[in-house]
C-alpha atoms as a PDB file:
ATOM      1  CA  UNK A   1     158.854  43.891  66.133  1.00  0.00           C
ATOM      2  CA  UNK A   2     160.177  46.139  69.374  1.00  0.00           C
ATOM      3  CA  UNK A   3     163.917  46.888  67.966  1.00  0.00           C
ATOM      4  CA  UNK A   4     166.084  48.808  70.446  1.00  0.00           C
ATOM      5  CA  UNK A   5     168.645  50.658  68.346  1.00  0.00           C
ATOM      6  CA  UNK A   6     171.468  48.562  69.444  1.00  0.00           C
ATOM      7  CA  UNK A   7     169.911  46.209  67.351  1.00  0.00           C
ATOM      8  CA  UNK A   8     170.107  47.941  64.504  1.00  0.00           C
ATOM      9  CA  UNK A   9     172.983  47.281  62.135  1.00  0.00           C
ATOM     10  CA  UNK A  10     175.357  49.531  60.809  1.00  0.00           C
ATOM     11  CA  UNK A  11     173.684  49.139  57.077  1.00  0.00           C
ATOM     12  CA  UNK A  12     170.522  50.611  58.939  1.00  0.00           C
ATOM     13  CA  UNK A  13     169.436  54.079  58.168  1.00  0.00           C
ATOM     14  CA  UNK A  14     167.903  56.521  60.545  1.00  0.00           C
ATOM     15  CA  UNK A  15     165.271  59.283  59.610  1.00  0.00           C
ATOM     16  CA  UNK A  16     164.642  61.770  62.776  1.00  0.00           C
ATOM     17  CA  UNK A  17     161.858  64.326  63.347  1.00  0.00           C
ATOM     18  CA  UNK A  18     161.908  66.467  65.755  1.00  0.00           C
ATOM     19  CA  UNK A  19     158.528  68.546  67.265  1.00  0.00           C
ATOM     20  CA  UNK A  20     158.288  70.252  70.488  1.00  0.00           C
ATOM     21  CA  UNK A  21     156.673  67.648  71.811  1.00  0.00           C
ATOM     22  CA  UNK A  22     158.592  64.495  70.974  1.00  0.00           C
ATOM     23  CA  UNK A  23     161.511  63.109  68.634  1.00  0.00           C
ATOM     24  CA  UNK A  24     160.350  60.552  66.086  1.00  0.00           C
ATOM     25  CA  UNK A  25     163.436  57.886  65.408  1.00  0.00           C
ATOM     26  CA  UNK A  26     162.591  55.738  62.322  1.00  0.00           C
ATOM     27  CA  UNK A  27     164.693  53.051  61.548  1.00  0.00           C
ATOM     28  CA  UNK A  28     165.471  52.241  57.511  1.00  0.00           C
ATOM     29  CA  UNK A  29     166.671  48.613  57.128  1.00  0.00           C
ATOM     30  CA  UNK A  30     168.377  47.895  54.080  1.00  0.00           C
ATOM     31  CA  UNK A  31     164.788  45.783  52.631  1.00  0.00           C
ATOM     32  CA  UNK A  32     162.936  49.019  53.330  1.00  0.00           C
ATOM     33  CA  UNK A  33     165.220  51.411  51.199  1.00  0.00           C
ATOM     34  CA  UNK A  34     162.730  50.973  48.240  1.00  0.00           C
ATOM     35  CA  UNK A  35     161.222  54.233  48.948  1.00  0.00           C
ATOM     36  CA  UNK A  36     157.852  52.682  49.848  1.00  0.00           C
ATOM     37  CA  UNK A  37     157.890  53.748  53.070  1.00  0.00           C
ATOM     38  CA  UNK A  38     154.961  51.518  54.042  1.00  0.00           C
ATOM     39  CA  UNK A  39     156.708  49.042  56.857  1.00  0.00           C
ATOM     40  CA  UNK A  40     158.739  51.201  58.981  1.00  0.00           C
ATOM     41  CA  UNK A  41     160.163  50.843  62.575  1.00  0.00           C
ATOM     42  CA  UNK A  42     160.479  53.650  64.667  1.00  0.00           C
ATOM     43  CA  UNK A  43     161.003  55.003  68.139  1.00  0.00           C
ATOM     44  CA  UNK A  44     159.035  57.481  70.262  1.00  0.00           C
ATOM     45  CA  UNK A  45     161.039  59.648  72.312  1.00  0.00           C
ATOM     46  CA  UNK A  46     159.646  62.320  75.085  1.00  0.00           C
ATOM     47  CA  UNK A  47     160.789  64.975  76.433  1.00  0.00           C
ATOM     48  CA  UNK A  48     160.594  63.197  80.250  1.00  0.00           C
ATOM     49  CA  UNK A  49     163.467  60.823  78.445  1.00  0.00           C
ATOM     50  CA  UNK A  50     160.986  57.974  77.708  1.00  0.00           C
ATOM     51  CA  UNK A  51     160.912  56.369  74.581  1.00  0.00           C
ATOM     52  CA  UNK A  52     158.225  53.953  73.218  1.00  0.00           C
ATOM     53  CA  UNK A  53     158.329  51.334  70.233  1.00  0.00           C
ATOM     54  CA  UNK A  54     156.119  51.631  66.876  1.00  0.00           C
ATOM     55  CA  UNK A  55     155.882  49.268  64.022  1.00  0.00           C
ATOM     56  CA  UNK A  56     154.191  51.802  60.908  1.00  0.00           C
ATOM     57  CA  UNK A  57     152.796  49.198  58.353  1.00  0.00           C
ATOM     58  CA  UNK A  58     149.983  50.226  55.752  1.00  0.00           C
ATOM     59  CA  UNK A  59     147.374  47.487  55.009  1.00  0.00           C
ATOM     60  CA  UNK A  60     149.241  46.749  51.639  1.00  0.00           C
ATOM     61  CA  UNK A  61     152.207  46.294  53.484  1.00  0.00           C
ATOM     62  CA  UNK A  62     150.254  44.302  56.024  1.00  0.00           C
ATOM     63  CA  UNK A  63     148.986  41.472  53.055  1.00  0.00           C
ATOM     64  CA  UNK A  64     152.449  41.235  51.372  1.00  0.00           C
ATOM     65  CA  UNK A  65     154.074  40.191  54.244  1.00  0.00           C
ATOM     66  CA  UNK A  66     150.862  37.895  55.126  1.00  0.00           C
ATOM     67  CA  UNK A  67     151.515  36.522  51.418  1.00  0.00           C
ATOM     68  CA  UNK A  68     155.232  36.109  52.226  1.00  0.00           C
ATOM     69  CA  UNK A  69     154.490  34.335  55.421  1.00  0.00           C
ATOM     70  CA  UNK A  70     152.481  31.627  53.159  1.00  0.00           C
ATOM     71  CA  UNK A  71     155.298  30.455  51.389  1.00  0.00           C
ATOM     72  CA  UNK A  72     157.892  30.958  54.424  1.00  0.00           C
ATOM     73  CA  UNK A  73     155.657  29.112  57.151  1.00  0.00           C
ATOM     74  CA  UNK A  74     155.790  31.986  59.505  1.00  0.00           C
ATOM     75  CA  UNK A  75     152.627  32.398  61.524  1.00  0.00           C
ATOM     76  CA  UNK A  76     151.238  29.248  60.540  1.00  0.00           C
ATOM     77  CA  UNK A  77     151.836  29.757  56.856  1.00  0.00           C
ATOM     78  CA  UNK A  78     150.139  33.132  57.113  1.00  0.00           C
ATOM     79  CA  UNK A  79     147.410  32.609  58.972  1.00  0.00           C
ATOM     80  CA  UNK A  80     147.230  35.105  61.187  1.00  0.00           C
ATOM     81  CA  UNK A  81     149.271  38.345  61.696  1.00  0.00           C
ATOM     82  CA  UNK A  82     150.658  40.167  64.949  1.00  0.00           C
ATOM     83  CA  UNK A  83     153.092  42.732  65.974  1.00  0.00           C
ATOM     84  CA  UNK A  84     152.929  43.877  69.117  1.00  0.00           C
ATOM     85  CA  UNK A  85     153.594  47.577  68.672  1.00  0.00           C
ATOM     86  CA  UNK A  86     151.498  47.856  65.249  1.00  0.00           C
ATOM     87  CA  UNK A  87     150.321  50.824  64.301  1.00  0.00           C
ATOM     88  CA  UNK A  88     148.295  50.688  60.932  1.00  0.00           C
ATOM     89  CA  UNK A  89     148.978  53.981  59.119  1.00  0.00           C
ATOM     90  CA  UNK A  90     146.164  55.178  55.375  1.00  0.00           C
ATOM     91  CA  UNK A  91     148.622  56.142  53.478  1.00  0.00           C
ATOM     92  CA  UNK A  92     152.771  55.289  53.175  1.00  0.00           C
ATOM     93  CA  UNK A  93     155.658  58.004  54.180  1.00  0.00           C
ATOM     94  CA  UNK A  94     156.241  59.575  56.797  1.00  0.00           C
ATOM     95  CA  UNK A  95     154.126  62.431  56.880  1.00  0.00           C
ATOM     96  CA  UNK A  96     151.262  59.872  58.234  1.00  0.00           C
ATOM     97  CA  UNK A  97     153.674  58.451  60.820  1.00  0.00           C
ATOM     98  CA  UNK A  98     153.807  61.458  62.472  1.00  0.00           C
ATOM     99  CA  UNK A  99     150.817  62.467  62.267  1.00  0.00           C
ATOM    100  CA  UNK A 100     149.842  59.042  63.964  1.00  0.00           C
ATOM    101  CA  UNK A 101     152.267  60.128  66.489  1.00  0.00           C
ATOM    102  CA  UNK A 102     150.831  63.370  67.479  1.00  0.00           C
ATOM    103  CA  UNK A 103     147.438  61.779  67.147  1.00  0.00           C
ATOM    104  CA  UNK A 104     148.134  59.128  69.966  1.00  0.00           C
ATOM    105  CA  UNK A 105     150.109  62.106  72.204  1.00  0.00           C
ATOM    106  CA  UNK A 106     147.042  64.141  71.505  1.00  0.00           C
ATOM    107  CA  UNK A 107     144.596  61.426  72.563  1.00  0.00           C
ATOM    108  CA  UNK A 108     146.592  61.135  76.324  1.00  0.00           C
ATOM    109  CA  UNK A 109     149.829  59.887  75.567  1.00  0.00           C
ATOM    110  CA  UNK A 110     151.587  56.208  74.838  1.00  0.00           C
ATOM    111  CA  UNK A 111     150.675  54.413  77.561  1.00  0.00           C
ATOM    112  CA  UNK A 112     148.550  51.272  76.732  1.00  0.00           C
ATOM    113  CA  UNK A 113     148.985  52.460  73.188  1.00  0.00           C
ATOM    114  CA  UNK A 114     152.724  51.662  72.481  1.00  0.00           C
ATOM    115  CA  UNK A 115     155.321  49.170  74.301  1.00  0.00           C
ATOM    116  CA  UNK A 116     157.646  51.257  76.449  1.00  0.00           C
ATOM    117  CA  UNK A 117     161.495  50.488  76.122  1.00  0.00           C
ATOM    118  CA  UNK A 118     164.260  50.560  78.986  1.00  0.00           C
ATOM    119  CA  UNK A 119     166.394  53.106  79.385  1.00  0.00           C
ATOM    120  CA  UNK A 120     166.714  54.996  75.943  1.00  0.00           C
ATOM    121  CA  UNK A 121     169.941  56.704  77.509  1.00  0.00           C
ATOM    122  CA  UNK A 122     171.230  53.111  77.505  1.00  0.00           C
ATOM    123  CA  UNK A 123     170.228  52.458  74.202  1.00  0.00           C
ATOM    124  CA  UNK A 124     171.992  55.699  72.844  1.00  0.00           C
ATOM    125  CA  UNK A 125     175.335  54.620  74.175  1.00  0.00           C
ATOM    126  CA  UNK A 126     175.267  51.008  72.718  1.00  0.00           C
ATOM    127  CA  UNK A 127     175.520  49.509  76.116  1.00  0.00           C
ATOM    128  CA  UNK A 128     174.214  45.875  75.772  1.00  0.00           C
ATOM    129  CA  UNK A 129     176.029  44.818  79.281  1.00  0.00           C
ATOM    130  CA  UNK A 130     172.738  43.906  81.676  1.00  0.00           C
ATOM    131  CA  UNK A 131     174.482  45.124  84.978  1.00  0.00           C
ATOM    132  CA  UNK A 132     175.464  48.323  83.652  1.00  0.00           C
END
């Protein structure tokens, strides 16, 4: 799921890294505080002020949620599974979330990799106001 930090509430918790080369923003809801750190969301930011949407999920991660989705209905009763911005990580933490990050950079960048969101300056402020 693409979530734009002004959709984030204020029960969320961030985690930031920072390289030379980009800012990693991961976003800690309060049902992934249990330390699993194997279903994260996070944001890509660049240097050029771009800043790109990840989903981090490990295939554990993947089938408890498919499981979940059986008893809730969602995608057909679990029947299939999609997130736009996946990125399937080996191994939980955050470690392997940036090292996916730096992989994908390394490999020429986000683009047709990772959704791109608007305006992260916009984002940063909390403006939600379309004709601002």
């Amino acid at each position: 799921m693409m979530m734009y930090l002004e959709d984030v509430s204020d029960r969320d918790l961030f985690h930031v890294v920072t390289e030379p080369e980009f800012a990693a923003v991961f976003i800690i809801s309060e049902e992934e505080r249990d330390g699993a750190e194997d279903n994260i969301d996070a944001q890509l930011r660049l240097p050029d002020g771009t800043c790109w949407s990840a989903s981090f999920m490990t295939l554990d991660a993947i089938s408890v949620v498919m499981r979940r989705w059986r008893e809730t209905g969602e995608c057909l009763n679990g029947a299939y599974f999609k997130v736009h911005d996946l990125v399937i990580i080996p191994e939980p933490g955050f470690d392997a979330m940036v090292r996916a990050f730096r992989g994908i950079l390394d490999e020429g960048g986000p683009q047709g990799v990772l959704p791109q969101l608007d305006d992260p300056e916009k984002l940063d402020r909390g403006d939600t106001d379309p004709e601002s």
